[in-house]
Structures are given as structure tokens and as C-alpha cells.
N, C-alpha and C. Protein backbone atom coordinates (compact mmCIF):
# COMPACT_ATOMS: atom_id res chain seq x y z
N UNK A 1 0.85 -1.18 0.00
CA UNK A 1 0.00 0.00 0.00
C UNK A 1 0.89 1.24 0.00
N UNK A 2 0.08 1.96 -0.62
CA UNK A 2 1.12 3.47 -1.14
C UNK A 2 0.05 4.28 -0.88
N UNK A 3 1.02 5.53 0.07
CA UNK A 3 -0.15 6.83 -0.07
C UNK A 3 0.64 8.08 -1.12
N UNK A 4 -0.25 8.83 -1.84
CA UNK A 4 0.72 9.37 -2.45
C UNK A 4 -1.08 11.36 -2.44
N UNK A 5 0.02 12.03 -2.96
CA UNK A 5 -1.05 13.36 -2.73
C UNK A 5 -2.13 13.32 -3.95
N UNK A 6 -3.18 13.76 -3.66
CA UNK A 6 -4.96 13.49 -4.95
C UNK A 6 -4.03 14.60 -6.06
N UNK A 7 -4.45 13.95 -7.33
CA UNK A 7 -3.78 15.17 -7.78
C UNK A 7 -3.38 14.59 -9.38
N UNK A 8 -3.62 13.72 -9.72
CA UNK A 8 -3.23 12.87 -10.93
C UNK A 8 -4.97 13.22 -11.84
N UNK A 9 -4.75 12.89 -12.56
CA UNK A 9 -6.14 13.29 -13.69
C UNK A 9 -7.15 11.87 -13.16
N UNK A 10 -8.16 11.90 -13.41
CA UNK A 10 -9.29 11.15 -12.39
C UNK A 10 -8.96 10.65 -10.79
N UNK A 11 -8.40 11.50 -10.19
CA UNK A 11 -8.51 10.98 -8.94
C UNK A 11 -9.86 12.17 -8.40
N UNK A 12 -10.12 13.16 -8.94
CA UNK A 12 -11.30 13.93 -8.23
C UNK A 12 -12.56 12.74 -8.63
N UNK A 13 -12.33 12.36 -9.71
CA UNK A 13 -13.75 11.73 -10.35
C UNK A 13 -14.04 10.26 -9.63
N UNK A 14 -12.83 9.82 -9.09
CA UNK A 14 -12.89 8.70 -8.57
C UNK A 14 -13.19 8.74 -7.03
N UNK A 15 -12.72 9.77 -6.29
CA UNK A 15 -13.12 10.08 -5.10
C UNK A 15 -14.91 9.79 -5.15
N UNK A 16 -15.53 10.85 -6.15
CA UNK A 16 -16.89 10.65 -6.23
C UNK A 16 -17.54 9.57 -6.60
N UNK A 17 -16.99 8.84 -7.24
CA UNK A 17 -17.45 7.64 -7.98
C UNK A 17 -17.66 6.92 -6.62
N UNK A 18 -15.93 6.38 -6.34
CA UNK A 18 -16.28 5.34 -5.13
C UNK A 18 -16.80 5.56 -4.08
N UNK A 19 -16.79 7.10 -3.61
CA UNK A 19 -18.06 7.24 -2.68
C UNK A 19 -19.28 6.68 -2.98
N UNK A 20 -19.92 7.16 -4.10
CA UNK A 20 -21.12 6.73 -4.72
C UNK A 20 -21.77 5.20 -4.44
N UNK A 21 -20.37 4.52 -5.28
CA UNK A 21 -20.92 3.32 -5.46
C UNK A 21 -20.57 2.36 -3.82
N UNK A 22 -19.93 2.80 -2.95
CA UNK A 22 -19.69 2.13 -1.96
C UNK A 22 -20.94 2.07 -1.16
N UNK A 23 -21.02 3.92 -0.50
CA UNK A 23 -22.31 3.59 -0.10
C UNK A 23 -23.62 3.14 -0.48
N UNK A 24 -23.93 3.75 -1.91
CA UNK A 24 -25.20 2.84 -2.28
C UNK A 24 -25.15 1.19 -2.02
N UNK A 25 -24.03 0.58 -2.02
CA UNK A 25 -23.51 -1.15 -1.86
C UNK A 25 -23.46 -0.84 -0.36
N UNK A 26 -22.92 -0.64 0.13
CA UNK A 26 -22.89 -0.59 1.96
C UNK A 26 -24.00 -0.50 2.30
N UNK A 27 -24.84 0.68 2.29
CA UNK A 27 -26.20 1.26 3.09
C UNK A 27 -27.02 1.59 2.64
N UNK A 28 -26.98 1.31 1.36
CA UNK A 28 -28.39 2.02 0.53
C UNK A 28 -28.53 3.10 0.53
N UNK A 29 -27.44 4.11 0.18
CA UNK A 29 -27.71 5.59 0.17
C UNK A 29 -28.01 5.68 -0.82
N UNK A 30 -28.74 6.79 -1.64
CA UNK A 30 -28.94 7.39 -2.50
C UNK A 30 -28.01 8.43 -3.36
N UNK A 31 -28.09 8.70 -4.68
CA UNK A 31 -27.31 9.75 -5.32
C UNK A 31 -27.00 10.73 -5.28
N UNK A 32 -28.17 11.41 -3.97
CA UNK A 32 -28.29 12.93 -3.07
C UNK A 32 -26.68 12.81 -2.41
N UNK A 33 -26.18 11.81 -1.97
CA UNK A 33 -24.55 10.97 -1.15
C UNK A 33 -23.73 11.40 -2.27
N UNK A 34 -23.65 10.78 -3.60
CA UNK A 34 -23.02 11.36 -4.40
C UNK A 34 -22.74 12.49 -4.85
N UNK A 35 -24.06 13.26 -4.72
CA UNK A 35 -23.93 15.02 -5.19
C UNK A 35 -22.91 15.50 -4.49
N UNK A 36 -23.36 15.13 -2.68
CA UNK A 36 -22.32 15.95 -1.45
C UNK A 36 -20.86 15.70 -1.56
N UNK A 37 -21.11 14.51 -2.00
CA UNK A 37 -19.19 14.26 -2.39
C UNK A 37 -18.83 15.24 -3.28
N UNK A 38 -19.64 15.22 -4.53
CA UNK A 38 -19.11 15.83 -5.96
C UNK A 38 -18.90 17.51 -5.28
N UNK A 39 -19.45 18.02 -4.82
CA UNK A 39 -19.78 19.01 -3.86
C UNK A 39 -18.37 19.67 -3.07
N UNK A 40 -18.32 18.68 -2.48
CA UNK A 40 -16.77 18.66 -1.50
C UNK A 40 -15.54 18.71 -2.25
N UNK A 41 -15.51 17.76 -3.48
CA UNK A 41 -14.43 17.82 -4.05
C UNK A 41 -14.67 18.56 -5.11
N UNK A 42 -15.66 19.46 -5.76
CA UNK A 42 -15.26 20.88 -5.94
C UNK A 42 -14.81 21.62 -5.82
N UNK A 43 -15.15 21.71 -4.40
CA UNK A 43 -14.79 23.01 -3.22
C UNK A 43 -13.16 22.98 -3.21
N UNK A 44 -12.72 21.29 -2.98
CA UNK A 44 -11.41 21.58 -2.55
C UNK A 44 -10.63 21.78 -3.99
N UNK A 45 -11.18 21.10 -4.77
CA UNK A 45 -10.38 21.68 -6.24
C UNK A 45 -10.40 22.73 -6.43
N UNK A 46 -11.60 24.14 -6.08
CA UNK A 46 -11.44 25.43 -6.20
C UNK A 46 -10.87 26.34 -5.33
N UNK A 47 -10.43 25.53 -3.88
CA UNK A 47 -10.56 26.28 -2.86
C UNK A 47 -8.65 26.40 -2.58
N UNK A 48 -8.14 25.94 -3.56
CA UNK A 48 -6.64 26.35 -3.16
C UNK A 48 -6.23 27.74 -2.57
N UNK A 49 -5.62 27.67 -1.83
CA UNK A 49 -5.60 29.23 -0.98
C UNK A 49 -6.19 29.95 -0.11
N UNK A 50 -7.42 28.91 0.33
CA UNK A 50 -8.64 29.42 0.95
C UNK A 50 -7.75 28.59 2.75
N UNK A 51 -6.56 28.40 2.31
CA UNK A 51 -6.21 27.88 3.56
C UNK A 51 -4.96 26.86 3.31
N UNK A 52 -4.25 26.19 4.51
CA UNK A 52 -3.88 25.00 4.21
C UNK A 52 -4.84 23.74 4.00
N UNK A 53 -4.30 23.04 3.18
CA UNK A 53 -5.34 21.85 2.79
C UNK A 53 -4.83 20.94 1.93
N UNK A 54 -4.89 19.47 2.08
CA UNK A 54 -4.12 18.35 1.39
C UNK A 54 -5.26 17.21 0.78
N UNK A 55 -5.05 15.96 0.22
CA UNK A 55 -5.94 15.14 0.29
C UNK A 55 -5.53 14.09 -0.27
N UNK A 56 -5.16 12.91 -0.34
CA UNK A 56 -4.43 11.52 -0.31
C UNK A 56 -5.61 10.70 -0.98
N UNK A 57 -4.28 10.05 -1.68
CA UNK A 57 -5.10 8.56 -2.30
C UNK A 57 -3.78 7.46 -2.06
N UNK A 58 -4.73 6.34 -1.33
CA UNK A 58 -4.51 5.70 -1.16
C UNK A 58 -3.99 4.40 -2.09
N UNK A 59 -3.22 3.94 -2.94
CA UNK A 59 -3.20 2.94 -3.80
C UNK A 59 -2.64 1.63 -3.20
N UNK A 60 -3.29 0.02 -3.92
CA UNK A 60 -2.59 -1.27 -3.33
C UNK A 60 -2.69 -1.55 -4.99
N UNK A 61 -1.65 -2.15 -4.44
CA UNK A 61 -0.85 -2.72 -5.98
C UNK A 61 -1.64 -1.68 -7.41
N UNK A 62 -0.82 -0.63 -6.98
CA UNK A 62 -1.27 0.67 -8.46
C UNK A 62 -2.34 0.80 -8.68
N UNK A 63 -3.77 0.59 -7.79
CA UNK A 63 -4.96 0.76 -7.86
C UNK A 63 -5.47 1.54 -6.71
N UNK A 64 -6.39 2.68 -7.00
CA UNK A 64 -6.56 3.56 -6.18
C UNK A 64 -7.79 2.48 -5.08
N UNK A 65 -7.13 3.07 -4.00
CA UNK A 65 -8.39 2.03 -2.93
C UNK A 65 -8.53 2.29 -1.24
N UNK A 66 -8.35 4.17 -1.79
CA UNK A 66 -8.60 5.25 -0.33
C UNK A 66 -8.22 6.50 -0.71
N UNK A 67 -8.93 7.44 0.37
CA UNK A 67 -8.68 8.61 0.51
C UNK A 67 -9.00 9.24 1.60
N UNK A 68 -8.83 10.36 1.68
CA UNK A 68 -9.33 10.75 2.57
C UNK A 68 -8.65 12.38 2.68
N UNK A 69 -9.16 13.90 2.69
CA UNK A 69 -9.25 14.79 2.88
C UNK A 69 -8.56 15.96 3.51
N UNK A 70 -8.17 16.28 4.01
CA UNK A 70 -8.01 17.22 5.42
C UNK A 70 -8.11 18.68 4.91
N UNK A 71 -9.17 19.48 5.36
CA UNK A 71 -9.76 21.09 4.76
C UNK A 71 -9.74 22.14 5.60
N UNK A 72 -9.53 22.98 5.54
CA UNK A 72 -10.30 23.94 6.50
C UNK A 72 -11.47 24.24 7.24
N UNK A 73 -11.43 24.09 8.09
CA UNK A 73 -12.97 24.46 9.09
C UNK A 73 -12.80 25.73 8.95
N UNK A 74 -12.08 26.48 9.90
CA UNK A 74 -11.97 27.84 10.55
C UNK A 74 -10.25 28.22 10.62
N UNK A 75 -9.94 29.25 10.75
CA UNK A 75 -8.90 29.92 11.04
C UNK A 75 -7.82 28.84 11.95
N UNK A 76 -8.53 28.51 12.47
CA UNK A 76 -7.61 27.44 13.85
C UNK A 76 -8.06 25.73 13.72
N UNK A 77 -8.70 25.43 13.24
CA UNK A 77 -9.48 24.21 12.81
C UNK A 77 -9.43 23.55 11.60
N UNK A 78 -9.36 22.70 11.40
CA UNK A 78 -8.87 21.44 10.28
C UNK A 78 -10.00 20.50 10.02
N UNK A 79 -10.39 20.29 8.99
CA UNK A 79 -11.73 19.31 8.72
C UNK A 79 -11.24 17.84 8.12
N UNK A 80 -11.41 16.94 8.53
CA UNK A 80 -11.20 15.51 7.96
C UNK A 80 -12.64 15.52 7.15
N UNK A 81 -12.28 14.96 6.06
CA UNK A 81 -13.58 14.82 5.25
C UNK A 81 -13.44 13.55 3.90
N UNK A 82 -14.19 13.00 3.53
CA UNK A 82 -13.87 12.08 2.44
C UNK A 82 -13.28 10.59 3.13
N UNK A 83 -13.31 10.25 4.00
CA UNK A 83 -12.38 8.87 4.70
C UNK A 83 -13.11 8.09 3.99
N UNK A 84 -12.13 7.24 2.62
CA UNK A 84 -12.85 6.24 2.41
C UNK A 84 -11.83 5.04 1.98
N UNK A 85 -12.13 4.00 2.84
CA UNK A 85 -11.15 2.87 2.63
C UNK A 85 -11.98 1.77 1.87
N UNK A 86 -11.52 0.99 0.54
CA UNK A 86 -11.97 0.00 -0.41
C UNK A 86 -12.15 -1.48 1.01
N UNK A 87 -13.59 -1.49 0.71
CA UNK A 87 -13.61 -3.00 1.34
C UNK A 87 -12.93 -4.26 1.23
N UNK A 88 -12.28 -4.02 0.09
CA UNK A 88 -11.41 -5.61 -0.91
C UNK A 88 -10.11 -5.06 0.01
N UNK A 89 -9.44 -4.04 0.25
CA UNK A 89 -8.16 -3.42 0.99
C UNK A 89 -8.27 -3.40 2.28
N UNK A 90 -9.03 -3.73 2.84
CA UNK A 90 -9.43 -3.81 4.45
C UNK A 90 -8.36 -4.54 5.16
N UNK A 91 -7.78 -4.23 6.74
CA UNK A 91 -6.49 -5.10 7.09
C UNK A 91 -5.19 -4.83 6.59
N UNK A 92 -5.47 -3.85 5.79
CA UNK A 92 -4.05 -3.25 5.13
C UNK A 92 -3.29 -2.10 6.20
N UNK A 93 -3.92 -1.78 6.72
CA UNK A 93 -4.08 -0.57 7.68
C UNK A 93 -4.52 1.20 6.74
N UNK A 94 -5.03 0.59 6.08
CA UNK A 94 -5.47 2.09 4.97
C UNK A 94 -6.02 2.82 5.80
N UNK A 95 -7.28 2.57 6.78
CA UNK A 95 -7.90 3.82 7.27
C UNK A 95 -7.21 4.35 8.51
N UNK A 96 -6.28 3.58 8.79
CA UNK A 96 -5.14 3.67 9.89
C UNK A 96 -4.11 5.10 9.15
N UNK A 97 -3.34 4.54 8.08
CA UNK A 97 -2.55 5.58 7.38
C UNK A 97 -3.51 6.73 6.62
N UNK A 98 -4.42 6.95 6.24
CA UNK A 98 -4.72 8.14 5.93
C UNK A 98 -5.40 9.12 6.67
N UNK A 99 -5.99 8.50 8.31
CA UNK A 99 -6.45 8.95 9.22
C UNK A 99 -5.00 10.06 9.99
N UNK A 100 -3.87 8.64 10.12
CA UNK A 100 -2.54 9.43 10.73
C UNK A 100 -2.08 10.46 9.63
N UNK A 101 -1.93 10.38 8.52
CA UNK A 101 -1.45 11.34 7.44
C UNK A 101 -2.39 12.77 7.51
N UNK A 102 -3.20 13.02 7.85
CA UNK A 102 -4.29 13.87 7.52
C UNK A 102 -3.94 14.65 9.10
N UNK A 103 -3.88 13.83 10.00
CA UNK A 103 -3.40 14.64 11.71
C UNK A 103 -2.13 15.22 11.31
N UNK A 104 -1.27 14.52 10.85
CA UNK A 104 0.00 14.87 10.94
C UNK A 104 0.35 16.34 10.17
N UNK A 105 -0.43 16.63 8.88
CA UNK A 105 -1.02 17.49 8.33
C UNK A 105 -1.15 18.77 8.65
N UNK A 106 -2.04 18.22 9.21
CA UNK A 106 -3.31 19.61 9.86
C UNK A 106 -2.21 20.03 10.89
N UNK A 107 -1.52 19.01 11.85
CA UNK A 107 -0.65 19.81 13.30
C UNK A 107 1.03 20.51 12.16
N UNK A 108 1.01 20.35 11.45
CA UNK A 108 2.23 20.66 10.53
C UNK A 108 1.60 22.10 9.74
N UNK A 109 0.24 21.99 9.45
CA UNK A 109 -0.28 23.32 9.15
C UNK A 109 -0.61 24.63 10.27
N UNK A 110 -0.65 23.86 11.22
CA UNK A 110 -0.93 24.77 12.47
C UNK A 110 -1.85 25.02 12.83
N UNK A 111 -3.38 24.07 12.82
CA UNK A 111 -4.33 24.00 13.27
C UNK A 111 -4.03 23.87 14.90
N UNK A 112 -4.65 23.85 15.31
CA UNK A 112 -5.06 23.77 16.44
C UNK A 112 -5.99 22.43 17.12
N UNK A 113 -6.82 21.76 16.41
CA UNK A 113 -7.84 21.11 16.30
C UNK A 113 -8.46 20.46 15.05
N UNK A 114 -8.99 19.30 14.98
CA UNK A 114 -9.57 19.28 13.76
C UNK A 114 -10.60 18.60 14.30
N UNK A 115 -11.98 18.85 13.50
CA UNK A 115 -13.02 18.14 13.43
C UNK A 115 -13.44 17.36 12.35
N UNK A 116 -14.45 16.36 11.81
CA UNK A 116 -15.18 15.86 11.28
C UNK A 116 -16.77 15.91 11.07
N UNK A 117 -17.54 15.47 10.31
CA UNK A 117 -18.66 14.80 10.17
C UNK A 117 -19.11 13.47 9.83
N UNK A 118 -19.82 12.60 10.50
CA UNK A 118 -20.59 11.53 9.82
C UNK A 118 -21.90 11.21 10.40
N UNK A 119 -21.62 9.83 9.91
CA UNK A 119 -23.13 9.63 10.67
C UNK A 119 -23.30 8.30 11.48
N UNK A 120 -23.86 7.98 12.60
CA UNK A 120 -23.50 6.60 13.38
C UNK A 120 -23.70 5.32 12.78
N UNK A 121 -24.20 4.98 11.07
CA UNK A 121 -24.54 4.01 11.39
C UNK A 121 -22.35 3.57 10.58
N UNK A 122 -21.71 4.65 10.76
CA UNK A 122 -20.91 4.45 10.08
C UNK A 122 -19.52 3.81 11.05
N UNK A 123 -20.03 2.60 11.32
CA UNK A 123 -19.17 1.98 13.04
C UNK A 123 -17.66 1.91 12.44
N UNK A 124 -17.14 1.44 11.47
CA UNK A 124 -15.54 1.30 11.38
C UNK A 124 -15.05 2.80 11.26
N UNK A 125 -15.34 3.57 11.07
CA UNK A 125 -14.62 4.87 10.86
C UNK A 125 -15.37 5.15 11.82
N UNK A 126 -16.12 4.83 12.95
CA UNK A 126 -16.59 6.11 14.14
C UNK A 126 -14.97 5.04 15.34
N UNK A 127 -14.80 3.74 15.13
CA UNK A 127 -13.98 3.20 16.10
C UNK A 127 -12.81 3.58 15.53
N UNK A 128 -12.00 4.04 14.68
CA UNK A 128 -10.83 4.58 13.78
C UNK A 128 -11.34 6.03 14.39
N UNK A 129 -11.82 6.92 14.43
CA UNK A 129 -11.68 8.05 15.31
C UNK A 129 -11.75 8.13 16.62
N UNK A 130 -12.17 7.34 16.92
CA UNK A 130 -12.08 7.03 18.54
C UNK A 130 -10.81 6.57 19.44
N UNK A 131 -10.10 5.81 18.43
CA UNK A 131 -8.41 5.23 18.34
C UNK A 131 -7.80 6.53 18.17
N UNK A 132 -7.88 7.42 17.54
CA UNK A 132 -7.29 8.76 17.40
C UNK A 132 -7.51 10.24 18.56
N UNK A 133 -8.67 9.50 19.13
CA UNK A 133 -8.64 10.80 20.34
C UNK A 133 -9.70 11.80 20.10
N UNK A 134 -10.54 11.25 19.11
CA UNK A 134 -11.78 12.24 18.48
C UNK A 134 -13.08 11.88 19.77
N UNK A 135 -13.39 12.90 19.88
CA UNK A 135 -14.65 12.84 20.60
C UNK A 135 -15.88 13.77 20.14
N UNK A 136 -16.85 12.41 20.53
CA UNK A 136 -18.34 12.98 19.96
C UNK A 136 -18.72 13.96 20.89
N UNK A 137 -18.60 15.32 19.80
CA UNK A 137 -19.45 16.82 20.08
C UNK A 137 -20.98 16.77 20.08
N UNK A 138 -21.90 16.70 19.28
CA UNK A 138 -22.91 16.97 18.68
C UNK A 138 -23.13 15.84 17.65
N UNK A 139 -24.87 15.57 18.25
CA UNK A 139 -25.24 14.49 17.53
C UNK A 139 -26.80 14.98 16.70
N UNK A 140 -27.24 14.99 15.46
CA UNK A 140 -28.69 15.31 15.28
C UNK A 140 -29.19 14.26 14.51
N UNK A 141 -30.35 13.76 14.81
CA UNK A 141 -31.19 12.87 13.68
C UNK A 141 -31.19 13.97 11.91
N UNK A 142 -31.04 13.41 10.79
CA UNK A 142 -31.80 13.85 9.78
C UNK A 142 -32.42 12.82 9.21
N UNK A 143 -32.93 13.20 7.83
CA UNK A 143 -33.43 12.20 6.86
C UNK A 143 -32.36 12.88 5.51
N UNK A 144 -31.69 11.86 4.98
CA UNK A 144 -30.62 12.13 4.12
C UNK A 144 -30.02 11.04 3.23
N UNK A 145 -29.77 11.20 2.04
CA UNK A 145 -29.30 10.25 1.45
C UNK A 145 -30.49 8.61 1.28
N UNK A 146 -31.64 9.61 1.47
CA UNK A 146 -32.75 7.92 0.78
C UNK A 146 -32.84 7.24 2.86
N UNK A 147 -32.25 8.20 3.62
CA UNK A 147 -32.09 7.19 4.86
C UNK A 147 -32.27 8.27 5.96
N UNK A 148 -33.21 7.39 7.33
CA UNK A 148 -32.76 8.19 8.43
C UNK A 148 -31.77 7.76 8.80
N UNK A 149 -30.79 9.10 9.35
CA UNK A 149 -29.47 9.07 9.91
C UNK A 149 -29.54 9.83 11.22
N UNK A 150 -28.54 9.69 12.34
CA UNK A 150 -28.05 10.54 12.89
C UNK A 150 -26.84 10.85 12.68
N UNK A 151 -26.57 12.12 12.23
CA UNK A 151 -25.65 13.00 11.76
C UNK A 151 -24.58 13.19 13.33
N UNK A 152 -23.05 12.63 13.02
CA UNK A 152 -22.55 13.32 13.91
C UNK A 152 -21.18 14.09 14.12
N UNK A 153 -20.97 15.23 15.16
CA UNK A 153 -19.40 15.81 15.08
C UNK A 153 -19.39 15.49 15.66
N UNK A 154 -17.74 14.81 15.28
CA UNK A 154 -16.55 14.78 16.38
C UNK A 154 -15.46 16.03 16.28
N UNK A 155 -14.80 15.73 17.33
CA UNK A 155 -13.53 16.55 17.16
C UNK A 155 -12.14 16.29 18.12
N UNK A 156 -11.11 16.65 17.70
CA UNK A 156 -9.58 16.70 18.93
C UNK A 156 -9.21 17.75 19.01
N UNK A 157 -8.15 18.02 19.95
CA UNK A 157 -7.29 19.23 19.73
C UNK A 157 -5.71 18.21 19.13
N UNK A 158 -5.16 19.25 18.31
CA UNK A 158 -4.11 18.65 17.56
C UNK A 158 -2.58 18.92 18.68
């Protein structure tokens, strides 16, 4: 497994894709899941300068099969966003290395803190932030993505 920086020609398109197609296969989300991705990785494709900000792909044997984010919240704050490790790559330690790559990051940019979003029914990445020192802020029910969810932040100080 290789981490290397997003940034090669279809790695934005693939971020969205495999979001897409994971969760609709995982949880039955809907394409509304896909928009928010396509959404995010807009932002960070337009948002160069709007801060420090990085975002990793993960590859096993020359095939992309993770990512994961790190954005700006606020002036002092760092956003993890996009954590997505390939189910076939699982045991590799992928959501291990792009979770640590993305801290290491943000405290090298000079955040202060970083937070997240998800949602609970999302248990391997809520116990992978929990291993990292993230604690649940704020929790709300929505209806989102074809599903009720409860929506939740976490956050650390870096």
C-alpha cells in the first residue's frame, strides 16, 4: 500500500465515484450521497488558498483504494472529510494511514484542532476516530441520502 497526494487526472472523479458506489452497496444511500461528495471535491479543487489543505489517495498494488481529505474548518481548525477505505483493501491498515497522514497534516499546518462529520450508522470509521482521540461533540437525527441518519461531530485538539 502506497499513499501518495490526490492530484493525478481522475482521482477527483474517482473520489466521487467510489463514494457513490460504496455507499449505495454498503447502506443504501442514494445519489443525493453522491452530489455531497461531488460538492466537496469541488470546493477543494477550487478552494486552493482558501487555507492550508491536502488530500491523499490511497493505492494497493497501483490501484486507487482510499482517501481521505483534510480542509479547512476555521482559522484554527482542520476538517477531515472524504475517509474512504476500499472493502477488498481492508487489514491493510489504509484507514489507519490516511487517518494518521491527515493529523500529521493539519498539526504541521498549524491547526489547532480538527473536526469531522458523519453519521452513526458508520461503526468502522466512528472506532478509527475514537483510536485517534476524536470525541463525539454533537449528535442530530436527519433524513438524508434515501435514509434516516443521525448526523454526527466529532472533534480533537491537535
Amino acid at each position: 500500500m502506497t499513499l501518495r497526494p490526490l492530484g493525478r487526472p481522475g482521482d477527483l472523479g474517482w473520489v466521487v465515484m467510489a463514494h457513490g458506489e460504496f455507499y449505495q452497496r454498503e447502506f443504501g444511500w442514494d445519489a443525493d450521497f453522491e452530489a455531497l461528495v461531488a460538492r466537496i471535491v469541488a470546493d477543494y479543487a477550487e478552494g486552493r488558498g482558501a487555507g492550508p489543505q491536502a488530500a491523499w489517495i490511497a493505492e494497493v498494488d497501483g490501484r486507487r483504494a482510499g482517501c481521505v481529505f483534510c480542509v479547512r474548518a476555521d482559522r484554527r481548525t482542520a476538517k477531515l472529510r472524504l475517509l474512504l477505505a476500499d472493502p477488498a483493501a481492508r487489514g491493510l491498515g489504509l484507514g489507519t494511514r490516511l487517518v494518521e497522514e491527515c493529523l500529521q497534516f493539519a498539526r504541521g499546518a498549524g491547526y489547532d484542532a480538527i473536526t469531522l462529520w458523519t453519521n452513526d450508522t458508520l461503526a468502522s470509521a466512528r472506532r478509527l476516530y475514537q483510536k485517534y482521540g476524536f470525541q463525539l461533540v454533537a449528535e442530530e437525527p436527519h433524513h438524508s441520502f434515501g435514509q434516516d441518519l443521525v448526523g454526527q461531530t466529532w472533534q480533537r485538539h491537535l
